[in-house]
Structures are given as C-alpha cells and as structure tokens.
N, C-alpha and C. Protein backbone atom coordinates (compact mmCIF):
# COMPACT_ATOMS: atom_id res chain seq x y z
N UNK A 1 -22.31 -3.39 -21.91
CA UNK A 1 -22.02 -3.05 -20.53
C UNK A 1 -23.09 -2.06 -20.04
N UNK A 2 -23.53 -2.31 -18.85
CA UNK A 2 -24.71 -1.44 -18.71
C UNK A 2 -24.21 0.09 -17.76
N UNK A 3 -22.82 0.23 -17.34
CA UNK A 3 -22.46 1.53 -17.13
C UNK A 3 -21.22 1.77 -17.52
N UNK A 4 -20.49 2.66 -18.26
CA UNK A 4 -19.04 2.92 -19.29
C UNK A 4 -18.41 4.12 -18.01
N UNK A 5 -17.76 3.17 -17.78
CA UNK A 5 -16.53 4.84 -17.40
C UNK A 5 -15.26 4.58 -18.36
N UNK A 6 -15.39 6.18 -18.98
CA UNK A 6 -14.53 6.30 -19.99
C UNK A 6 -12.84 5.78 -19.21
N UNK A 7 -12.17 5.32 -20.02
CA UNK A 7 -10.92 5.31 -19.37
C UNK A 7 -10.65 4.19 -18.89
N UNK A 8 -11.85 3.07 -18.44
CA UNK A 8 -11.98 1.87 -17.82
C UNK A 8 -11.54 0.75 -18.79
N UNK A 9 -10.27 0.30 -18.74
CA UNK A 9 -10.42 -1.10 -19.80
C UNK A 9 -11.55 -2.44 -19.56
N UNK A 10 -11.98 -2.32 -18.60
CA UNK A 10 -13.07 -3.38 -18.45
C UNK A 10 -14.76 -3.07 -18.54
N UNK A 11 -14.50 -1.48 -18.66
CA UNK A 11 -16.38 -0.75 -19.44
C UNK A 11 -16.42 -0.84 -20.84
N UNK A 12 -14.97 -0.83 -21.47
CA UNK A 12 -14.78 -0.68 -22.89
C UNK A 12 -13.61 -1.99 -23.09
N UNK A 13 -14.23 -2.73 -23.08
CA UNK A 13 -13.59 -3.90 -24.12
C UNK A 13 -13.33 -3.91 -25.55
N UNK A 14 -12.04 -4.41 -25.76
CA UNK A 14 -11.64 -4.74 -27.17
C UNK A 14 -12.51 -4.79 -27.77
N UNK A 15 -13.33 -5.03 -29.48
CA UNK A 15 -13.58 -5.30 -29.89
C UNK A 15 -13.56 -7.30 -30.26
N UNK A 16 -11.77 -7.07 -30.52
CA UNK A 16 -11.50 -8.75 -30.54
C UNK A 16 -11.13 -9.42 -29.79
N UNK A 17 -11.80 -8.59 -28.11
CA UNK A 17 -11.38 -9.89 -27.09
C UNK A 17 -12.06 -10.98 -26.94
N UNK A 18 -11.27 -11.86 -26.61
CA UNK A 18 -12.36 -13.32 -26.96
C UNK A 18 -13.24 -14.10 -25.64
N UNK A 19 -14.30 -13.99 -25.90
CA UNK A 19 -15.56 -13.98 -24.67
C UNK A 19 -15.18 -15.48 -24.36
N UNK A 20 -15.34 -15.89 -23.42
CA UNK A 20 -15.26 -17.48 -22.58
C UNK A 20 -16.63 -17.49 -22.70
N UNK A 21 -17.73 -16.85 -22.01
CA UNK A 21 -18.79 -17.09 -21.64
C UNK A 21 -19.44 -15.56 -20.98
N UNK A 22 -20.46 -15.34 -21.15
CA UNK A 22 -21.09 -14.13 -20.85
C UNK A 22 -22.58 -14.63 -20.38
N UNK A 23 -23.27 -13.60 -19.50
CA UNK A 23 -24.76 -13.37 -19.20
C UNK A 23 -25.11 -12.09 -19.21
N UNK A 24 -26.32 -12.05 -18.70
CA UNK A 24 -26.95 -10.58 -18.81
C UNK A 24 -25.89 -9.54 -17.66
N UNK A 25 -25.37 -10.06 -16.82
CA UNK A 25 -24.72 -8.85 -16.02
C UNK A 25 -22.95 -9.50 -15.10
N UNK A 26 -22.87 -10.56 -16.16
CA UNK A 26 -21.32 -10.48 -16.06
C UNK A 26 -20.95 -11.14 -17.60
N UNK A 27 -19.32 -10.80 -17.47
CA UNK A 27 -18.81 -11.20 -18.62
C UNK A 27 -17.18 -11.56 -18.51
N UNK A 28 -17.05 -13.33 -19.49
CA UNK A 28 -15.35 -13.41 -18.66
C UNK A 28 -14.60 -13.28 -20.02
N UNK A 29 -13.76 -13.16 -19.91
CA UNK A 29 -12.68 -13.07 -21.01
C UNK A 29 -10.94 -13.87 -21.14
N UNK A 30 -10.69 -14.58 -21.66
CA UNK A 30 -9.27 -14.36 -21.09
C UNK A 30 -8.47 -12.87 -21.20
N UNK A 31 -7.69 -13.22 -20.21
CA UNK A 31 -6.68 -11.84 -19.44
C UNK A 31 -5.59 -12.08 -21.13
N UNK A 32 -5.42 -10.52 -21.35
CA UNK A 32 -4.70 -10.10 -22.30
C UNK A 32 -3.26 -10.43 -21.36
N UNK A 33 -2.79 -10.46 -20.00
CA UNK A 33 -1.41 -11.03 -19.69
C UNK A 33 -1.16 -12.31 -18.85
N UNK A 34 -2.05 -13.02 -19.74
CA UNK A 34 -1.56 -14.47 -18.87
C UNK A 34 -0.65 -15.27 -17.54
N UNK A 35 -1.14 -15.44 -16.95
CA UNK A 35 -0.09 -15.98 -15.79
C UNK A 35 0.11 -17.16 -16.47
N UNK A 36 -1.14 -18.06 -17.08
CA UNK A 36 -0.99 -19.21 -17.53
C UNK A 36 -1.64 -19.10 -18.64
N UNK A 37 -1.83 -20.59 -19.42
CA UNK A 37 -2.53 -20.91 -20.85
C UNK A 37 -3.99 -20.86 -20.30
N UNK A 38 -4.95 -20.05 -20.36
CA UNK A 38 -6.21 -20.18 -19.78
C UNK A 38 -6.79 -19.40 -18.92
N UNK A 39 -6.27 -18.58 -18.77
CA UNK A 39 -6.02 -17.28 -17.67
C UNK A 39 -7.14 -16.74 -18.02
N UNK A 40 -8.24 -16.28 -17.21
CA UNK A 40 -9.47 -15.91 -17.23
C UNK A 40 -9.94 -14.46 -16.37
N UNK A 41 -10.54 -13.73 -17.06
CA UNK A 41 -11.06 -12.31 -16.00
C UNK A 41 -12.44 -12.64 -15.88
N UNK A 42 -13.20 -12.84 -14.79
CA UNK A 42 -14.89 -12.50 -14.66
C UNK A 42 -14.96 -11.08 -13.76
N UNK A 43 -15.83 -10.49 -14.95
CA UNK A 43 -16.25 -9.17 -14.40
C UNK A 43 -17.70 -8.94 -14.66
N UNK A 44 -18.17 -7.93 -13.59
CA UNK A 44 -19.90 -7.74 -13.31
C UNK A 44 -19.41 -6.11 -14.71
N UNK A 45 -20.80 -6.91 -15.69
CA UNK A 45 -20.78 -5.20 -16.21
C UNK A 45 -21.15 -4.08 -15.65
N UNK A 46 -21.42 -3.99 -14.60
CA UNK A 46 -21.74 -2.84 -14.29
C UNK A 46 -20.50 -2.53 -13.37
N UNK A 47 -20.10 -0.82 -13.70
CA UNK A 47 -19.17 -0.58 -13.36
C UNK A 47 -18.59 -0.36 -11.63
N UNK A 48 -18.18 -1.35 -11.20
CA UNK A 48 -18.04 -1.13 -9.38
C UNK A 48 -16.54 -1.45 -9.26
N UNK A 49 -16.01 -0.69 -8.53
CA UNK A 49 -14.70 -0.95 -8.02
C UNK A 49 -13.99 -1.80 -7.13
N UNK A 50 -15.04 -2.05 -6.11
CA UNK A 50 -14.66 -2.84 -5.02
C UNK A 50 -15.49 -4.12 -5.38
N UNK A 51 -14.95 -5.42 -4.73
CA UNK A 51 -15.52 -6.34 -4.67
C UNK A 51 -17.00 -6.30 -3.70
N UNK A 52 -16.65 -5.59 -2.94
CA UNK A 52 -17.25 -5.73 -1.63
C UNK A 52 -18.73 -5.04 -1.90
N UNK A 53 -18.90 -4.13 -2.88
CA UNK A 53 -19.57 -3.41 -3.10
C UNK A 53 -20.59 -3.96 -3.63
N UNK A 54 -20.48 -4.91 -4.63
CA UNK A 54 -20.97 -6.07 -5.43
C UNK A 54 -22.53 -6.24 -4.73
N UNK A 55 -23.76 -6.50 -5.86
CA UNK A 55 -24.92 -7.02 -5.15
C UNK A 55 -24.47 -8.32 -4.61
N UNK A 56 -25.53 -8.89 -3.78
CA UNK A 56 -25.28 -10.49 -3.70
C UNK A 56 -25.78 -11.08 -5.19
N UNK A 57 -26.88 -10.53 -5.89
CA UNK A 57 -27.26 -11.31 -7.22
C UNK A 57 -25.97 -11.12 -8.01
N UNK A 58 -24.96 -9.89 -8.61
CA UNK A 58 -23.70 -9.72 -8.58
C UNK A 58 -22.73 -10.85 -8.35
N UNK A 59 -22.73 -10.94 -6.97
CA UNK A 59 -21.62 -12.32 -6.55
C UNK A 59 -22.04 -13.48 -6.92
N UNK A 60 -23.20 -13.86 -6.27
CA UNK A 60 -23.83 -14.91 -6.98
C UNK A 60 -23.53 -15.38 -9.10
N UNK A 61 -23.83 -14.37 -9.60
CA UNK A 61 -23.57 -14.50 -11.05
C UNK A 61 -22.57 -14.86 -11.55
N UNK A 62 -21.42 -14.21 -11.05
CA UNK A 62 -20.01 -14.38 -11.16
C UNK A 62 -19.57 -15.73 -10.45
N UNK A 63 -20.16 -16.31 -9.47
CA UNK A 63 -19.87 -17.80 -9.58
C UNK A 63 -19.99 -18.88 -10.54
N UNK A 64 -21.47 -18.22 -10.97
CA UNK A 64 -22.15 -18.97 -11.74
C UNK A 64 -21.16 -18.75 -13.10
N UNK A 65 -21.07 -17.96 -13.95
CA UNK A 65 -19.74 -17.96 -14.66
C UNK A 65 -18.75 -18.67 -14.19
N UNK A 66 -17.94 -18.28 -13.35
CA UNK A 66 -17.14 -19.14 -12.67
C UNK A 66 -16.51 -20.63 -13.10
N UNK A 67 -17.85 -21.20 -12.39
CA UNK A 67 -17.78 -22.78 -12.84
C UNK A 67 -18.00 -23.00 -14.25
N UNK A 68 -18.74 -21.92 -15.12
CA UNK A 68 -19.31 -22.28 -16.69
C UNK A 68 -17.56 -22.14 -17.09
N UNK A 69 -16.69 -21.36 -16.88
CA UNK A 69 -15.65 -21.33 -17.48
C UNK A 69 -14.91 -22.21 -16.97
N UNK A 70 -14.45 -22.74 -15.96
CA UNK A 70 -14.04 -23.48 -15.68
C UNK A 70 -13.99 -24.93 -16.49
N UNK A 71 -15.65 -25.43 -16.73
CA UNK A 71 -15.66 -26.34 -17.54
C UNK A 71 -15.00 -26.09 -19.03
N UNK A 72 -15.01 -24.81 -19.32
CA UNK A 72 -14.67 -24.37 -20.52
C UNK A 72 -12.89 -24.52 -21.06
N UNK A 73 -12.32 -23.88 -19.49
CA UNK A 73 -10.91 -24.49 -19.61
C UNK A 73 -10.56 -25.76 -19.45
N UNK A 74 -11.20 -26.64 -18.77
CA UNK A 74 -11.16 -27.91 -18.74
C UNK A 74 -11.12 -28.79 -19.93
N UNK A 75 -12.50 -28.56 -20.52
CA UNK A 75 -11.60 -28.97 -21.91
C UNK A 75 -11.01 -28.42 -22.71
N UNK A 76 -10.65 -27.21 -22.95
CA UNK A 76 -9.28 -26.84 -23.79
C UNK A 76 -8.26 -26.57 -23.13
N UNK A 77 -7.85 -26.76 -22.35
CA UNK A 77 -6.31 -27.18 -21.64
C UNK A 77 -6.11 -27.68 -20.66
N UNK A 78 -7.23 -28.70 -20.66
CA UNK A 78 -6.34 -30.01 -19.36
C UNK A 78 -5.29 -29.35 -17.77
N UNK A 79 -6.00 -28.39 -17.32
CA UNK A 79 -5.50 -28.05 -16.39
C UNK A 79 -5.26 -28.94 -15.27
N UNK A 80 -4.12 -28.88 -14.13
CA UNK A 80 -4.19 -30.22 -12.91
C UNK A 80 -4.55 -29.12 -11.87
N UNK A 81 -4.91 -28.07 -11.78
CA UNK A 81 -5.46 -27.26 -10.96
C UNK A 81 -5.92 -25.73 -11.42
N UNK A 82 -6.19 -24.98 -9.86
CA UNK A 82 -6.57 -23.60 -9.58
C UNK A 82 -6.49 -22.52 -9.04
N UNK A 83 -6.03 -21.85 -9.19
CA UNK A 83 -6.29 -20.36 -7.99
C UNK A 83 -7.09 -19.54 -8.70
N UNK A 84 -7.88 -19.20 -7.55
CA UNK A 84 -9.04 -18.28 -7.53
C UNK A 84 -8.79 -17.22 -7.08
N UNK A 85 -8.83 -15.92 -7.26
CA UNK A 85 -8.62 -14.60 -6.75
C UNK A 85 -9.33 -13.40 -7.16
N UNK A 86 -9.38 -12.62 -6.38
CA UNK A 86 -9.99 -11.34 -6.37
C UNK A 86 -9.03 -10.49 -5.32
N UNK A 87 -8.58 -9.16 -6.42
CA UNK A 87 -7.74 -8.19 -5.70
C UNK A 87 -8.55 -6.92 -5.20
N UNK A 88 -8.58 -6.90 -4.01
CA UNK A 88 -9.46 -5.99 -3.82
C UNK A 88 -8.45 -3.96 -2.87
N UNK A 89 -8.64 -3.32 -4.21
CA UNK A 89 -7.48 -1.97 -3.49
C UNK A 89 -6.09 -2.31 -3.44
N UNK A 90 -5.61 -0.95 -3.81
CA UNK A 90 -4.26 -0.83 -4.40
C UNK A 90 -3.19 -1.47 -3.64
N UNK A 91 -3.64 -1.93 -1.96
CA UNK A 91 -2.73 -1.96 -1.09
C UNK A 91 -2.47 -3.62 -1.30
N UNK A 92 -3.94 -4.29 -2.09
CA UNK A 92 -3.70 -5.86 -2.46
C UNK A 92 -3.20 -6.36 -3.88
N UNK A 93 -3.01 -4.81 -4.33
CA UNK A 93 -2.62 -5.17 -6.15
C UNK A 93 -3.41 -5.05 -7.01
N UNK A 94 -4.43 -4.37 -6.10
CA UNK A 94 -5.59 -3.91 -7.81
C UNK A 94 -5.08 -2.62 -8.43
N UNK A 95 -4.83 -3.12 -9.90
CA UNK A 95 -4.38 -1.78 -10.82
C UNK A 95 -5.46 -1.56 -11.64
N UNK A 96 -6.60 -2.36 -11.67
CA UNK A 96 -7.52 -1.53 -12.84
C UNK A 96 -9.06 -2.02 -11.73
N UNK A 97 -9.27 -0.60 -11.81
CA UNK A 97 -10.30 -0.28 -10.59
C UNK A 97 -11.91 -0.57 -11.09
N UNK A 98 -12.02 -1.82 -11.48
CA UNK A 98 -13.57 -2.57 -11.94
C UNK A 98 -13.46 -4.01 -11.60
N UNK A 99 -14.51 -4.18 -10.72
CA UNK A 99 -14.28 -5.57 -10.09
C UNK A 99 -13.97 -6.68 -11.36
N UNK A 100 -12.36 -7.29 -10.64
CA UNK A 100 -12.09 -8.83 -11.73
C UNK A 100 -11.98 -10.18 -10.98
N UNK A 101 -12.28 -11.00 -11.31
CA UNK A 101 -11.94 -12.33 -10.57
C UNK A 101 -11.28 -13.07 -11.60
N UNK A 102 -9.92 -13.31 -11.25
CA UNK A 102 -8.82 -14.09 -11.79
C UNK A 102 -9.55 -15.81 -11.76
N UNK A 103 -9.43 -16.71 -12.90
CA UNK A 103 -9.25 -17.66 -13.05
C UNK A 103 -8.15 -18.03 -13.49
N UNK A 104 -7.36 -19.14 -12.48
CA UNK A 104 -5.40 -19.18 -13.32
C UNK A 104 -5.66 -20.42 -13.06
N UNK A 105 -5.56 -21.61 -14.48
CA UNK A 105 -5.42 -22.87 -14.17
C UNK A 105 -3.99 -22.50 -13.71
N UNK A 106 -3.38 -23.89 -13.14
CA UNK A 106 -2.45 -24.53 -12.85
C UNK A 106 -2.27 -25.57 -13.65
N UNK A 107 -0.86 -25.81 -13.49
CA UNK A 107 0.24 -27.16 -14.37
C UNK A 107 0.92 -27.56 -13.72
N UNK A 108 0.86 -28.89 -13.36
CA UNK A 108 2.18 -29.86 -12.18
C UNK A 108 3.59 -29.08 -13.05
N UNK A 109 4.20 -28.68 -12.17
CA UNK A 109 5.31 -28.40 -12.98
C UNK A 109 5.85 -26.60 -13.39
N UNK A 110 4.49 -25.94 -13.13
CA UNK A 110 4.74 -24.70 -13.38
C UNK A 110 5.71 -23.95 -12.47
N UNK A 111 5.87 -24.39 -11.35
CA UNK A 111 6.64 -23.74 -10.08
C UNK A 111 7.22 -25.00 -9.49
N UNK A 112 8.23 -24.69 -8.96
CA UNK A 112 9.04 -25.93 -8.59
C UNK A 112 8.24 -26.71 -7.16
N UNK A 113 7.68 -25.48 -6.22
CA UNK A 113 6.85 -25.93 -5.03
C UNK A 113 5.66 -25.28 -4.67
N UNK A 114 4.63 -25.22 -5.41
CA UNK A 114 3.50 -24.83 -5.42
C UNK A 114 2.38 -24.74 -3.94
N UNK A 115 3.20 -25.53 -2.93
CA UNK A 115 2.58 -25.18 -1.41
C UNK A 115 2.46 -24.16 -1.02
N UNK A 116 0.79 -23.97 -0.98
CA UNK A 116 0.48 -22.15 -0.14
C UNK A 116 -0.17 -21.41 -0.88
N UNK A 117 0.31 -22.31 -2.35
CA UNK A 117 -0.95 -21.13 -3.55
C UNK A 117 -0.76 -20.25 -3.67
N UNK A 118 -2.12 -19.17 -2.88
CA UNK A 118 -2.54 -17.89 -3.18
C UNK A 118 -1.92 -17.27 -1.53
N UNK A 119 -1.12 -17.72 -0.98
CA UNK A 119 -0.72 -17.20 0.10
C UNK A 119 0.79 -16.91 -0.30
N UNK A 120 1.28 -16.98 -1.34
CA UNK A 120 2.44 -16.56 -2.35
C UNK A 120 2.30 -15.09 -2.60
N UNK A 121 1.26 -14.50 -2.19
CA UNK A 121 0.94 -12.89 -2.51
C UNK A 121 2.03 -12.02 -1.73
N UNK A 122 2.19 -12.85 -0.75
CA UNK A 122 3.20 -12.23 0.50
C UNK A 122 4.67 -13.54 0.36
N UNK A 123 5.16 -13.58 -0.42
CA UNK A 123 6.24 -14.35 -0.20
C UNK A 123 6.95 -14.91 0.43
N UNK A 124 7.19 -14.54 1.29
CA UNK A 124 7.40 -14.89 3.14
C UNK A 124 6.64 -16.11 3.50
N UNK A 125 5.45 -15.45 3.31
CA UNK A 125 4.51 -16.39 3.73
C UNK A 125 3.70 -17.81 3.32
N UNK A 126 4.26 -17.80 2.11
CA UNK A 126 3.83 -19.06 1.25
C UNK A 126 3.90 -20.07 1.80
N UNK A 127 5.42 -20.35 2.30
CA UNK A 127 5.97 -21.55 2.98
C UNK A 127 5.95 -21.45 4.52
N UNK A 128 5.18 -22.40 4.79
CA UNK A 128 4.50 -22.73 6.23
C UNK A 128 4.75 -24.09 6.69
C-alpha cells in the first residue's frame, strides 16, 4: 500500500486475505462480510476517503479491476447478476473511511422481488 493510516482496515490488510486481482495502485479482495458468495471490495491503495477525491487515473483503474474481477466471479460462481456500489460518507453508510467499491453478484432467487436494486438503500423507495 503506498500510504498506511494506522487504524485503517483497508491500509493494513490481513495477511490471509484472499486477493481477486491486484495492480500497481488498486487492490480487490473479497469482503470478510458477504452480502453474497462472491462479494468483492476494490480499493485504490492509496489512502483517500472520499470517492470523489479519487484521481481520474484512480477511477479509471478501479474499473479496470472491476471488470478483471468480474470475469473472475463469473467463473467461480455463476452469478445471474450485479450491483455495483460505492458508499460515499457516513450519511450514505460508509463505516470504514478508505475508498471501497462493492462488487455483489446476484442469484435469481436471493430476494423474493429484486426490482430497484440499489435503490433498496432507501426502502421506501425500491418499489416504483
């Protein structure tokens, strides 16, 4: 990681967390609390809090991961879909303050009505 803030679970990684795929300035992992079988974190090593803050070479990279994992869950668990996310500040549900981008396959079947996705953040609002 090219900057450590002590205290950060994502400057100081496990030892035996298990890498999906890495480059010179991001790195994904699966998430130690699964939403699903395949549940993925991409994070920029360098230590930034906000998404927003992010270089564009930054954002850019983390796509590029992105799709490399993607193919990666694809073939080891046959996912029938995706949500993509990034929580950005406490007021959207970020509890650990180093930019993450959630990869959550999906499973026909995991939720009884899956219409609305990532608009389920607000419950209310899912169903439209």
């Amino acid at each position: 990681m090219s900057e450590t803030i002590i205290g950060c679970p994502f400057c100081n990684l496990k030892e035996d967390i298990e890498i999906a795929c890495e480059t010179e300035n991001c790195v994904a992992f699966y998430d130690g609390f699964p939403v699903s079988p395949g549940h993925t974190l991409i994070i920029p090593k360098r230590h930034v809090a906000n998404y927003f803050e992010l270089s564009y070479n930054e954002v850019q990279e983390m796509q590029i991961v992105l799709r490399c994992v993607k193919g990666i869950i694809d073939e080891r668990y046959h996912p029938d879909g995706y949500n993509i996310g990034v929580n950005v500040n406490e007021a959207a549900g970020q509890s650990v303050f180093h930019v993450h981008m959630h990869l959550i396959p999906r499973y026909k079947g995991d939720m009884e009505n899956p219409k609305g996705g990532v608009r389920g953040v607000i419950p209310d609002k899912q169903k439209y």
